[in-house]
C-alpha atoms as a PDB file:
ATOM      1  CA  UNK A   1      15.955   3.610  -4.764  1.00  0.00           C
ATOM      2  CA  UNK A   2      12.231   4.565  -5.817  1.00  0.00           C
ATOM      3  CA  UNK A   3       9.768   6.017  -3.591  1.00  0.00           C
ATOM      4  CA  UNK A   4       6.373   6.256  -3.883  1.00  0.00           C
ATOM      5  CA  UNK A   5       4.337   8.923  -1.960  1.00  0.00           C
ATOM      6  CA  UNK A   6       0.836  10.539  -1.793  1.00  0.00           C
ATOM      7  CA  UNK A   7       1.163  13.819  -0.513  1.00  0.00           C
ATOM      8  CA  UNK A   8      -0.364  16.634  -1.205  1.00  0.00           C
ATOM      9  CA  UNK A   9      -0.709  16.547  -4.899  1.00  0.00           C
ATOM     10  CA  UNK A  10       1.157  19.498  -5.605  1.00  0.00           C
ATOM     11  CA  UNK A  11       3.932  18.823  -3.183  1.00  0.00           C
ATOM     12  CA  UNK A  12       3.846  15.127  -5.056  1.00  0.00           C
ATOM     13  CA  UNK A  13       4.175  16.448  -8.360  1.00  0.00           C
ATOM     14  CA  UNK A  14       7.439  18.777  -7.278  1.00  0.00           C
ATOM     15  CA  UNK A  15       9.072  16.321  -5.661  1.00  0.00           C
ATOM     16  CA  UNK A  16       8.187  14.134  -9.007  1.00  0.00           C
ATOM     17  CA  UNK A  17       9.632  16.498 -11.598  1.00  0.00           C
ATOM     18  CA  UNK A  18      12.831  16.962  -9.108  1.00  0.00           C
ATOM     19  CA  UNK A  19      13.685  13.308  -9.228  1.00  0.00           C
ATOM     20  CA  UNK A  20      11.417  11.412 -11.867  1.00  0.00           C
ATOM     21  CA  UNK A  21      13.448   8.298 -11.317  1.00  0.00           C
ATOM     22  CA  UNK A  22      12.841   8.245  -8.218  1.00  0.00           C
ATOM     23  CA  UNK A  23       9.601   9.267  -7.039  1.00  0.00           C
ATOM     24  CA  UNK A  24       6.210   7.420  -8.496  1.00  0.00           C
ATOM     25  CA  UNK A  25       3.737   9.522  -7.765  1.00  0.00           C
ATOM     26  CA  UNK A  26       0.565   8.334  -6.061  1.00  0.00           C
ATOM     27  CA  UNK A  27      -2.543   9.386  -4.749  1.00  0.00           C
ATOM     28  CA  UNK A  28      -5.654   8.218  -2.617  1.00  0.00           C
ATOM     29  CA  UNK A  29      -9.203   8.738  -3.756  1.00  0.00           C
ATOM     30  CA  UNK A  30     -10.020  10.782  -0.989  1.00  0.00           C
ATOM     31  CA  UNK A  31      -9.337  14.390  -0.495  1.00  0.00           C
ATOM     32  CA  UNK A  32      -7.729  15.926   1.752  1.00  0.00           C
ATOM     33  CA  UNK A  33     -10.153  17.957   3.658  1.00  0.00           C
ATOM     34  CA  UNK A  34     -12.714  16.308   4.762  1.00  0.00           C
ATOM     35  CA  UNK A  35     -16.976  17.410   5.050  1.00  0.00           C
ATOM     36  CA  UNK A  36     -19.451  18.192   7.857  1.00  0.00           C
ATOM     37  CA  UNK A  37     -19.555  15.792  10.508  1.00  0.00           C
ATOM     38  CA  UNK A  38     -15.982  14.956   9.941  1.00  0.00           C
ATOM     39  CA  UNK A  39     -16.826  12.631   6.868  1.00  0.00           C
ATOM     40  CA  UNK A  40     -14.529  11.832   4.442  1.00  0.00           C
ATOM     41  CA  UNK A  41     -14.662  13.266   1.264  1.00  0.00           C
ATOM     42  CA  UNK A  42     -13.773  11.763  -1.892  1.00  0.00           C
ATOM     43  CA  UNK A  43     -12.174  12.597  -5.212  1.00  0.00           C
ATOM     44  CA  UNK A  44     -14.732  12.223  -8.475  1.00  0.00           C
ATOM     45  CA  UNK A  45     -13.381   9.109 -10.710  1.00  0.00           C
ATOM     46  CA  UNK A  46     -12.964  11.674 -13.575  1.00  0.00           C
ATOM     47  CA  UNK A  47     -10.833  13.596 -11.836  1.00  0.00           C
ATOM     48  CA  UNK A  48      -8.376  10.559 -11.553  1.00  0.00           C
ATOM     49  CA  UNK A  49      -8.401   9.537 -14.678  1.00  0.00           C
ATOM     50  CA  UNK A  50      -7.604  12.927 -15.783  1.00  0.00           C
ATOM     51  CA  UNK A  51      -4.782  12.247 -13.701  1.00  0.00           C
ATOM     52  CA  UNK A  52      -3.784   9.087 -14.285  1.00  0.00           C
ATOM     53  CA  UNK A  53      -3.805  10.327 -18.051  1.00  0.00           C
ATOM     54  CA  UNK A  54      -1.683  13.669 -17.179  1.00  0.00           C
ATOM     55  CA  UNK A  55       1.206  11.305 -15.665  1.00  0.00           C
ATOM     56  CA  UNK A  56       0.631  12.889 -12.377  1.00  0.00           C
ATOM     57  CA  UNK A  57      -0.552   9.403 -10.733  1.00  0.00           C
ATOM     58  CA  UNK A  58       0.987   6.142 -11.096  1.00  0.00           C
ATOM     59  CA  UNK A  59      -0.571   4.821  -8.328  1.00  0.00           C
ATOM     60  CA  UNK A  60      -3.449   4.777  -5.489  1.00  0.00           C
ATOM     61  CA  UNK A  61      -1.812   5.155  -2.443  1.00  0.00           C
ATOM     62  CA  UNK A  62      -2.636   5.380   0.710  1.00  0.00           C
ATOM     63  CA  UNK A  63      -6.160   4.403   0.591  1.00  0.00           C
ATOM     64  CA  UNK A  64      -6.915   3.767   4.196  1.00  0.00           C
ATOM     65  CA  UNK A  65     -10.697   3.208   4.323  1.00  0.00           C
ATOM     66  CA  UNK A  66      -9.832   1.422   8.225  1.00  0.00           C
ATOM     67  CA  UNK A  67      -9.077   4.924   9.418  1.00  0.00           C
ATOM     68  CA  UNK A  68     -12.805   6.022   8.790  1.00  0.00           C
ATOM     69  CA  UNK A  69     -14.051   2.827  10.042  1.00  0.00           C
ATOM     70  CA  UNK A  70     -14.563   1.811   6.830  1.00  0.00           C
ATOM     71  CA  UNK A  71     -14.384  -1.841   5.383  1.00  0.00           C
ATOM     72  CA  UNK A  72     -12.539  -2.006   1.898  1.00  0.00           C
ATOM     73  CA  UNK A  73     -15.697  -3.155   0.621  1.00  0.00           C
ATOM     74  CA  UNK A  74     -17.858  -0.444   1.314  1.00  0.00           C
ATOM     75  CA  UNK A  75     -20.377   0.030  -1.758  1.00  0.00           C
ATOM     76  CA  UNK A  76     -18.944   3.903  -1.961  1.00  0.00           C
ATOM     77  CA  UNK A  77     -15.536   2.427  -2.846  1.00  0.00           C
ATOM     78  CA  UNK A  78     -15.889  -0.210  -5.493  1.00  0.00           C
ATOM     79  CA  UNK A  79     -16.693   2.423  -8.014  1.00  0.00           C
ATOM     80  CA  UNK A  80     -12.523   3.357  -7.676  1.00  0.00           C
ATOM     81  CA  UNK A  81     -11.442  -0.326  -7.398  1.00  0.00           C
ATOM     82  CA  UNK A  82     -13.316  -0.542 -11.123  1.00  0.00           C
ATOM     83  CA  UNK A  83     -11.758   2.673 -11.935  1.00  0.00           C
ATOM     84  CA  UNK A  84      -8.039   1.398 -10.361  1.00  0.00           C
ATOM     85  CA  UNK A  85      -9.211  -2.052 -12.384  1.00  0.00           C
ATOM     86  CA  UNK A  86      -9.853  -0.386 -15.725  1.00  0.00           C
ATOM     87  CA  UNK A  87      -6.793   1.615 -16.079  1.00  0.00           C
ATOM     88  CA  UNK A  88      -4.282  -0.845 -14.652  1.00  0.00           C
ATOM     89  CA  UNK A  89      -3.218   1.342 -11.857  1.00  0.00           C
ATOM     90  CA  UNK A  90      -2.039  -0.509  -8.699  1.00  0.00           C
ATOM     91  CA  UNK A  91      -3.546   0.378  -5.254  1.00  0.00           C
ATOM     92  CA  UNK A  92      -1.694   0.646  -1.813  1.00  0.00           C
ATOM     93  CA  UNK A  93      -4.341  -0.237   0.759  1.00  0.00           C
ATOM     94  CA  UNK A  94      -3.961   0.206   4.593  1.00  0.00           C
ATOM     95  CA  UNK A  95      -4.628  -2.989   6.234  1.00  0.00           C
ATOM     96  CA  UNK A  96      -3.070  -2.879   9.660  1.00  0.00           C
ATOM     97  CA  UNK A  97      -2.130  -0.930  13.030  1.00  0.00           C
ATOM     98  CA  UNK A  98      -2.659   1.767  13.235  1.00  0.00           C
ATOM     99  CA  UNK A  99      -1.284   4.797  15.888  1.00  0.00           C
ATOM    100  CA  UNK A 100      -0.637   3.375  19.313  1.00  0.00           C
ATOM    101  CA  UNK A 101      -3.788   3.577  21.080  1.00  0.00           C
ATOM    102  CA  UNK A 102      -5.679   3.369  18.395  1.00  0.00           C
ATOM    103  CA  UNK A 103      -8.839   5.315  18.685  1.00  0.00           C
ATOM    104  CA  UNK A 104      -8.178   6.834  21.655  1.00  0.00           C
ATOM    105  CA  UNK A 105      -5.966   9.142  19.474  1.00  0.00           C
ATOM    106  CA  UNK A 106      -6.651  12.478  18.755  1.00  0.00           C
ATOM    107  CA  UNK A 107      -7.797  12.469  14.995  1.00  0.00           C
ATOM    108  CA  UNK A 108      -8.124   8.544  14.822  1.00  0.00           C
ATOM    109  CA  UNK A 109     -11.317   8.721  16.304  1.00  0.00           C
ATOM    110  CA  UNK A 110     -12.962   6.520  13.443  1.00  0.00           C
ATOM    111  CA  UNK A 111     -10.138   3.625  13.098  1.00  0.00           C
ATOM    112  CA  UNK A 112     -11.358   0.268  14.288  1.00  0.00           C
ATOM    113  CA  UNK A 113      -8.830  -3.075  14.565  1.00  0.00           C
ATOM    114  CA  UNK A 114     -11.525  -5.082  12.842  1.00  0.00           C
ATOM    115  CA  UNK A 115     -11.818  -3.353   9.701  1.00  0.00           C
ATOM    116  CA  UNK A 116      -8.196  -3.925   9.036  1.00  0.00           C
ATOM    117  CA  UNK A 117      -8.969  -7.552   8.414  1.00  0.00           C
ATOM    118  CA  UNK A 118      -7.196  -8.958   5.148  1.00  0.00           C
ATOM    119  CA  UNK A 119     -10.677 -11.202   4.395  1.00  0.00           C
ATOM    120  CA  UNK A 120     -12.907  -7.703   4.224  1.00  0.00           C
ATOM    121  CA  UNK A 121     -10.911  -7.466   0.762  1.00  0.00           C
ATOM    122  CA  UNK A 122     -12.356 -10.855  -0.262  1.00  0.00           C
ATOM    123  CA  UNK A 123     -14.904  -9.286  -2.322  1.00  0.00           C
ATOM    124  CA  UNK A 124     -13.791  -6.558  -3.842  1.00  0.00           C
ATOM    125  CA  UNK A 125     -11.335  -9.282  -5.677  1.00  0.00           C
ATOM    126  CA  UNK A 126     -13.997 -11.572  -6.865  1.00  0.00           C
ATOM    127  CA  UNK A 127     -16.030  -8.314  -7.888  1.00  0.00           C
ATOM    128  CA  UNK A 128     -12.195  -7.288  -9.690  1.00  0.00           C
ATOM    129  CA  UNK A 129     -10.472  -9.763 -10.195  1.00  0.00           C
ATOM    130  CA  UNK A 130      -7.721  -8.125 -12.510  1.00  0.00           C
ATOM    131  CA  UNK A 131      -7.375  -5.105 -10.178  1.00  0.00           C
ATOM    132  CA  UNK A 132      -3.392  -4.993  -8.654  1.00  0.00           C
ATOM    133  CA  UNK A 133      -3.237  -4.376  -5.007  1.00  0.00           C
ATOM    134  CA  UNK A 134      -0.718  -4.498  -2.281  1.00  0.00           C
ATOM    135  CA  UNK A 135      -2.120  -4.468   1.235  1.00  0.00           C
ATOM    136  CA  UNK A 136       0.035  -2.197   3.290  1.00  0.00           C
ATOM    137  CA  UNK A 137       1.268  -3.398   6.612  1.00  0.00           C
ATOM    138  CA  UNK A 138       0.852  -7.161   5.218  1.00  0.00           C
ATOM    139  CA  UNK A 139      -2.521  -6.536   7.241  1.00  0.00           C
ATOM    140  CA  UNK A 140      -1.025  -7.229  10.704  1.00  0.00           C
ATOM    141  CA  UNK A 141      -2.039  -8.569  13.169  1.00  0.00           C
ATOM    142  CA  UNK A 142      -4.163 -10.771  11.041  1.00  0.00           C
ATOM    143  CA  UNK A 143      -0.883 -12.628   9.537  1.00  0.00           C
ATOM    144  CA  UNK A 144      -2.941 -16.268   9.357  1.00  0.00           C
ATOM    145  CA  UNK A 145      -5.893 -14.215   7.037  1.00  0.00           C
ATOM    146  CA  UNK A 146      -3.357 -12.355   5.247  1.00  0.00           C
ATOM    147  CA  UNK A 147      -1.656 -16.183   4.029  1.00  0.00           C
ATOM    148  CA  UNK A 148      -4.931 -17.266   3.529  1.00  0.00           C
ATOM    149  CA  UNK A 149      -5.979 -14.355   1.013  1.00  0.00           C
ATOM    150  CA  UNK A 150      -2.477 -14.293  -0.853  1.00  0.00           C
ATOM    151  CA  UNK A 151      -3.058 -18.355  -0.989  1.00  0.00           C
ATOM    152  CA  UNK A 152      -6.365 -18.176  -3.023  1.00  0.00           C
ATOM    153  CA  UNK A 153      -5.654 -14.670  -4.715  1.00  0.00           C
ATOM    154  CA  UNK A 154      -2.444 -14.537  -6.627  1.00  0.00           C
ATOM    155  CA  UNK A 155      -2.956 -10.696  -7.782  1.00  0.00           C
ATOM    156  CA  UNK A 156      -2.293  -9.925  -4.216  1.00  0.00           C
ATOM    157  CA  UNK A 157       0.900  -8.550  -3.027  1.00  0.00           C
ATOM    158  CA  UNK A 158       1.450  -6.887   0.916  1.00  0.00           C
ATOM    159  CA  UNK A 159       4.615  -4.102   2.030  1.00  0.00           C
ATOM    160  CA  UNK A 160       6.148  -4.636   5.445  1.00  0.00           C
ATOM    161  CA  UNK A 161       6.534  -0.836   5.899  1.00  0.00           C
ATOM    162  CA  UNK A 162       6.544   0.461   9.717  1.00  0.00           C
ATOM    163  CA  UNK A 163       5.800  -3.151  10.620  1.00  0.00           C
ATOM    164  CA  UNK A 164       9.624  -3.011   9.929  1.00  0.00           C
ATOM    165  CA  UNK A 165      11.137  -0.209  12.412  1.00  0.00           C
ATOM    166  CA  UNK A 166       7.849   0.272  14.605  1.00  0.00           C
ATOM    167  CA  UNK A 167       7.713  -3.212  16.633  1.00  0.00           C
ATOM    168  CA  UNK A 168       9.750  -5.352  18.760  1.00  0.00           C
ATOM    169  CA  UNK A 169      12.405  -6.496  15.707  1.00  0.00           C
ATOM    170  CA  UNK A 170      11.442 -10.263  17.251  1.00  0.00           C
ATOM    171  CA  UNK A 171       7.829 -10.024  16.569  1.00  0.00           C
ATOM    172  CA  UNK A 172       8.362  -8.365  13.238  1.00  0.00           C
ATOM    173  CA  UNK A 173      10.790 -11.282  12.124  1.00  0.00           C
ATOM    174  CA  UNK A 174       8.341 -13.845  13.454  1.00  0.00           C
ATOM    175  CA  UNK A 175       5.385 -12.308  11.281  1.00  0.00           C
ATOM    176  CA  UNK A 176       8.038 -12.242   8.390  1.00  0.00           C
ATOM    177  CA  UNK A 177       8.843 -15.504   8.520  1.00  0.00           C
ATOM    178  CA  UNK A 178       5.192 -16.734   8.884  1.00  0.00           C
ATOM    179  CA  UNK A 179       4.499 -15.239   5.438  1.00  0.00           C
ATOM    180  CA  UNK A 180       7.813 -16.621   3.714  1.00  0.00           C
ATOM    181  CA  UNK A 181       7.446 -19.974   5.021  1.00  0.00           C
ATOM    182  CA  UNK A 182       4.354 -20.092   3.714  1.00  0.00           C
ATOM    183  CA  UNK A 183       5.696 -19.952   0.272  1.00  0.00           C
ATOM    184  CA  UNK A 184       4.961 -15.655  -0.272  1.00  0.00           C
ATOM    185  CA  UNK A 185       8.093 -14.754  -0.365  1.00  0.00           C
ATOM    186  CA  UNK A 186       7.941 -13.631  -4.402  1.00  0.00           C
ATOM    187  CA  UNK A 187       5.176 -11.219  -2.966  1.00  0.00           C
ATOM    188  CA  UNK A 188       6.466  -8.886  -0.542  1.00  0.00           C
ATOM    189  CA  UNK A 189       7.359  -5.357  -0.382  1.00  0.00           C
ATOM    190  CA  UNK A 190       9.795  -3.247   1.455  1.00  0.00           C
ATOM    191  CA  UNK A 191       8.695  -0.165   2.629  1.00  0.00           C
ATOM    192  CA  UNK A 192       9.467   2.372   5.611  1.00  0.00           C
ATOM    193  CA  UNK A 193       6.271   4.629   6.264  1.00  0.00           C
ATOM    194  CA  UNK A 194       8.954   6.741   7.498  1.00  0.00           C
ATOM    195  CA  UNK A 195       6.408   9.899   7.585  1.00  0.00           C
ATOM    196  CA  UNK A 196       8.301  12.267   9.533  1.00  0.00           C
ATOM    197  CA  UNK A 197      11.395  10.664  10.799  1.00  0.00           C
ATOM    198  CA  UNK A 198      13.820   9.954   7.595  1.00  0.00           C
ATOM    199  CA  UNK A 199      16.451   8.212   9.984  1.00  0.00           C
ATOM    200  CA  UNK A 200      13.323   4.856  10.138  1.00  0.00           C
ATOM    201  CA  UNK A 201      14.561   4.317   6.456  1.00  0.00           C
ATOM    202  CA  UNK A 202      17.898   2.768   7.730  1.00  0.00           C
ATOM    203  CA  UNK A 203      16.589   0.821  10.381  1.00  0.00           C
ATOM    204  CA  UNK A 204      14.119  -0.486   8.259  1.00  0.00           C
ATOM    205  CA  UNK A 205      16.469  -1.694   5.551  1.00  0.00           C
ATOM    206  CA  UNK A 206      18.745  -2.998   9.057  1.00  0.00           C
ATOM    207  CA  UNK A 207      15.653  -5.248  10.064  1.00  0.00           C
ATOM    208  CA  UNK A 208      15.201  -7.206   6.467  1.00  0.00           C
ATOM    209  CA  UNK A 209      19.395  -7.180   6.604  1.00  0.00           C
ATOM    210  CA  UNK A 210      19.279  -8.294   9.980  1.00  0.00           C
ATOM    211  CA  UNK A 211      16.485 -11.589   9.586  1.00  0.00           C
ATOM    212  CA  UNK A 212      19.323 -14.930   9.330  1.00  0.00           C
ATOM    213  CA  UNK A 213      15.848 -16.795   8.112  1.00  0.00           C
ATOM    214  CA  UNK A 214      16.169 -14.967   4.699  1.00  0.00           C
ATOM    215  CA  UNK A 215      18.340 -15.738   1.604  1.00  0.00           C
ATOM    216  CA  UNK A 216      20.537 -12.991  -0.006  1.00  0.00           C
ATOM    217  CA  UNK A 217      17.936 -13.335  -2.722  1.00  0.00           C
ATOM    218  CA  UNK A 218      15.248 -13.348  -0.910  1.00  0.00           C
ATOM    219  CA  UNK A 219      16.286  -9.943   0.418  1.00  0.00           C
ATOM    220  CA  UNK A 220      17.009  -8.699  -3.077  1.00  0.00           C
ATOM    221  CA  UNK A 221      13.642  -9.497  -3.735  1.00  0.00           C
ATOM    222  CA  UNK A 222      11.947  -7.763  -0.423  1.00  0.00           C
ATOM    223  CA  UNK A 223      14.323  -4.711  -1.593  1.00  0.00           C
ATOM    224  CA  UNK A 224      13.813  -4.957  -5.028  1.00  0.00           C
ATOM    225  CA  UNK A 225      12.469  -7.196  -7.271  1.00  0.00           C
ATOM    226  CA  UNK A 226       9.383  -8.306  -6.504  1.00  0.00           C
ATOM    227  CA  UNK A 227       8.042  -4.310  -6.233  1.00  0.00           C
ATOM    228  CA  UNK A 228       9.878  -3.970  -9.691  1.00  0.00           C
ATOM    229  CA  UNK A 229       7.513  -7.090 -10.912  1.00  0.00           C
ATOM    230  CA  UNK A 230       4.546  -5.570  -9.134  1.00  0.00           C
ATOM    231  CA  UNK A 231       4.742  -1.901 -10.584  1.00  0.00           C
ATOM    232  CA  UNK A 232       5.703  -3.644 -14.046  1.00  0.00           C
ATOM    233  CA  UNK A 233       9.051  -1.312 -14.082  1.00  0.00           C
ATOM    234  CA  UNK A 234      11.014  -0.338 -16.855  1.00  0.00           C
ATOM    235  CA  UNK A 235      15.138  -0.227 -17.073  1.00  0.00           C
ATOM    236  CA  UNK A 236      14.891   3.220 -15.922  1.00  0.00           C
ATOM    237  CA  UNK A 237      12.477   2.452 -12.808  1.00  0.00           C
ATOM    238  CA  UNK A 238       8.923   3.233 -14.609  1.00  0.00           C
ATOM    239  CA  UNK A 239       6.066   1.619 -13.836  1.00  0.00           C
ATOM    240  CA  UNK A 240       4.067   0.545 -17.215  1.00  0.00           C
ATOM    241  CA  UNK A 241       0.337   1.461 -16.625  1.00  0.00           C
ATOM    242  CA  UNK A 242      -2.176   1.015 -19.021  1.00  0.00           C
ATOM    243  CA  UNK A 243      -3.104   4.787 -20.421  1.00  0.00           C
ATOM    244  CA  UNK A 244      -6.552   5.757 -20.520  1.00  0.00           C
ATOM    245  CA  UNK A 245      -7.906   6.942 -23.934  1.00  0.00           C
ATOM    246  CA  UNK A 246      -7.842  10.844 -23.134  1.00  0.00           C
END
């Protein structure tokens, strides 16, 4: 098993030198406190490719621009797609539900439904067209749109993590099935999102065992190989970036 996470950076970076075959070690751009008015705060592209260059990130994850009621195409964030683009670091990008209730949620205040739409990432592709992405959540409820992007944009991959344990097991299975019978089923992720309840990860990996629609191999590749093609892994489980010149 490999896990990717984006803690804390320091927590990451333990956890990473405890079991370097196991964890990839990610990060978003933004940091974790956030400025006046409760904006969010973000990371200077230097500062992550000093990173990236250290071997302390593999990968941007979560970035979760829908959280701040941002679309992924906000002018403030193309700057780190070029950056993600550039290096050849892939990017783990919240697209879907998010807490139940939404905004109503203490601390969600900012997430809007809409900005979780798969086709707000239509142009940040075009403008990068050799960046790697996976849109988190398969960008659910907007299963139709998410087809429709992975149709014209090949680059694009999506996770079904908490989609997995967090919903009716029918309507996650029916959304599953959407996106394999429409011929994606080379491009999708497992994942659990388990935050803080470790006992998600088992019923998660029961829900993909559990779907009779699916192949043996096409769960191998759910579990396995198609994040192993994405993340470009070695024999050992390392993902092969592209260094940056330090």
């Amino acid at each position: 098993m490999t896990s990717g996470d984006s803690g804390l950076l320091d927590d990451v970076s333990k956890w990473h030198a405890a079991a370097p075959d196991r964890i990839i070690p990610a990060a978003s751009f933004r940091k974790p406190e956030r400025g006046s008015q409760d904006r969010p705060l973000y990371r200077e592209p230097a500062e992550l490719r000093r990173l990236v260059a250290e071997g302390k990130i593999a990968v941007f994850a979560e970035v979760a621009p829908q959280y701040d009621g941002m679309s992924p195409a906000d002018p403030i964030l193309d700057r780190y797609f070029a950056l993600a683009e550039e290096l050849d670091i892939p990017i783990g990008l919240h697209m879907g539900e998010g807490p139940p209730g939404g905004p109503n949620v203490e601390g969600y205040s900012k997430y809007r439904v809409s900005m979780g739409n798969p086709l707000l990432l239509e142009n940040v592709l075009i403008r990068h067209p050799k960046l790697r992405i996976y849109v988190m959540h398969y960008g659910s409820p907007f299963v139709d749109d998410m087809i429709a992007l992975l149709y014209s944009y090949p680059q694009v991959y999506v996770d079904v993590a908490q989609n997995d344990w967090g919903f009716p097991r029918k309507h996650f299975h029916a959304q599953l099935r959407r996106l394999v019978e429409a011929g994606f089923g080379k491009r999708i992720l497992f994942g659990s999102d388990q935050m803080i309840w470790p006992e998600t990860i088992g019923l998660a990996i029961e829900t993909i065992e559990s779907a009779d629609f699916l192949t043996d191999e096409q769960k191998r590749d759910i579990f396995y190989n198609n994040a192993a093609r994405f993340l470009r892994l070695d024999e050992k489980g390392h993902p092969q970036n592209k260094l940056p010149d330090k």
